[in-house]
Protein backbone atom coordinates (compact mmCIF):
# COMPACT_ATOMS: atom_id res chain seq x y z
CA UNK A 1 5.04 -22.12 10.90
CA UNK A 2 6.51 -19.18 8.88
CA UNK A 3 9.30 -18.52 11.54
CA UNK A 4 8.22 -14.81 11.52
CA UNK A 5 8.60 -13.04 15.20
CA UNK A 6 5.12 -11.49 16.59
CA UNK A 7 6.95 -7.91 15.80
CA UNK A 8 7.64 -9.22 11.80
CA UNK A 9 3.69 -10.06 11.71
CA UNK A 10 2.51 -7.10 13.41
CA UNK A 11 4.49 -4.87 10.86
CA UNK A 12 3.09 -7.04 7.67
CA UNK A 13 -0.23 -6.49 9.24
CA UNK A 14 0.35 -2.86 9.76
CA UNK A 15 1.40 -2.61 5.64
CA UNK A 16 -1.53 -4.34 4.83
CA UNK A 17 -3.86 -2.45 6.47
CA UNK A 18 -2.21 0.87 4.83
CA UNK A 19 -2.26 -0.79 1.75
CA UNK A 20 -5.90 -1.09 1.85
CA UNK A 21 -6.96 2.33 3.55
CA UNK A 22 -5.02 4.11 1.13
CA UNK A 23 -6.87 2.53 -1.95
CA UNK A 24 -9.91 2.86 0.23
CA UNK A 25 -9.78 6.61 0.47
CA UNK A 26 -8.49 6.67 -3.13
CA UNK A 27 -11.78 5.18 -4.22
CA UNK A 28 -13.45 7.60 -2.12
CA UNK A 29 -11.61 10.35 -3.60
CA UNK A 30 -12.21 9.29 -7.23
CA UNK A 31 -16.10 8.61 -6.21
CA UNK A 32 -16.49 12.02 -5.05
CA UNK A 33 -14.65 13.85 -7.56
CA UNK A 34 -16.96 12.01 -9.99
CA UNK A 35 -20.04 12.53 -8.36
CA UNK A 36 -19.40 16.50 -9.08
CA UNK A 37 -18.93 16.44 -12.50
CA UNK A 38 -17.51 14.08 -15.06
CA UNK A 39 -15.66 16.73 -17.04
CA UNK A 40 -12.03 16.82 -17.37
CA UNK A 41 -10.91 19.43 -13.96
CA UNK A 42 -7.52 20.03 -13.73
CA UNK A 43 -7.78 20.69 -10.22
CA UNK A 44 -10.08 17.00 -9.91
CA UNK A 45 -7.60 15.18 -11.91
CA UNK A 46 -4.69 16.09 -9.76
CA UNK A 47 -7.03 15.36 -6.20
CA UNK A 48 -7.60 11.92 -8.26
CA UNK A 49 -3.68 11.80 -8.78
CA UNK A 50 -2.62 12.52 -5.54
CA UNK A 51 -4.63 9.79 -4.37
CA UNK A 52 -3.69 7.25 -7.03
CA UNK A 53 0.36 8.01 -5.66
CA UNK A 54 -0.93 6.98 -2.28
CA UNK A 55 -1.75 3.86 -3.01
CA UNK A 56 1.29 3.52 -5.41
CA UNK A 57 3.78 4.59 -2.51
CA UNK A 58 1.99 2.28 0.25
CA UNK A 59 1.98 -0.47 -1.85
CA UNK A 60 5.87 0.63 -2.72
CA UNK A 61 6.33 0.51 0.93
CA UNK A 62 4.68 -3.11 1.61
CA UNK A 63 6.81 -4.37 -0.89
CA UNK A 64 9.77 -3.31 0.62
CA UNK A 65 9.20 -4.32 4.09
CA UNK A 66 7.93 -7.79 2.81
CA UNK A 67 11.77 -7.94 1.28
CA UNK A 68 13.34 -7.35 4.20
CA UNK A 69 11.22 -8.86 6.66
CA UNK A 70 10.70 -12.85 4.71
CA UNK A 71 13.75 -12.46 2.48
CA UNK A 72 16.22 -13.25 5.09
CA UNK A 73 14.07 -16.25 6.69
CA UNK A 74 13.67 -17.49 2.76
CA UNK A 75 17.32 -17.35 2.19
CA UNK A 76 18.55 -18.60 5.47
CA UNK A 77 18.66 -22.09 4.37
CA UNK A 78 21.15 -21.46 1.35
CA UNK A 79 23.35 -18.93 4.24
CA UNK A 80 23.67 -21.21 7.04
């Protein structure tokens, strides 16, 4: 169908998954932090960061190993 080895899917699976444990425990993170006190915490706010560039670098990391993983079966018609 997509012409993707078993390996290709199990590593697109594998960056989906991170992709969406990350944001879960950034959620988490954010829920907690909140649920102690809604003022501005410099020491919450970077917790709340920290998570937030989790999510930013594992969905960073998807998109880079969607590239090279479907990129060369997309373009293999125009470079045979």
């Amino acid at each position: 169908m997509t012409g993707l080895t078993r390996q290709e899917w199990a590593l697109v699976v594998i960056a989906i998954a991170l992709v969406w444990i990350t944001e879960t425990v950034n959620t988490a993170v954010e829920a907690l932090a909140d649920q102690v006190t809604t003022a501005h915490r410099r020491r919450i706010g970077q917790a709340k960061d920290c998570a937030a560039l989790a999510v930013l670098l594992a969905a960073a990391a998807a998109g880079l190993l969607a590239a090279f993983i479907f990129l060369p079966h997309w373009l293999r018609p125009w470079l045979d």
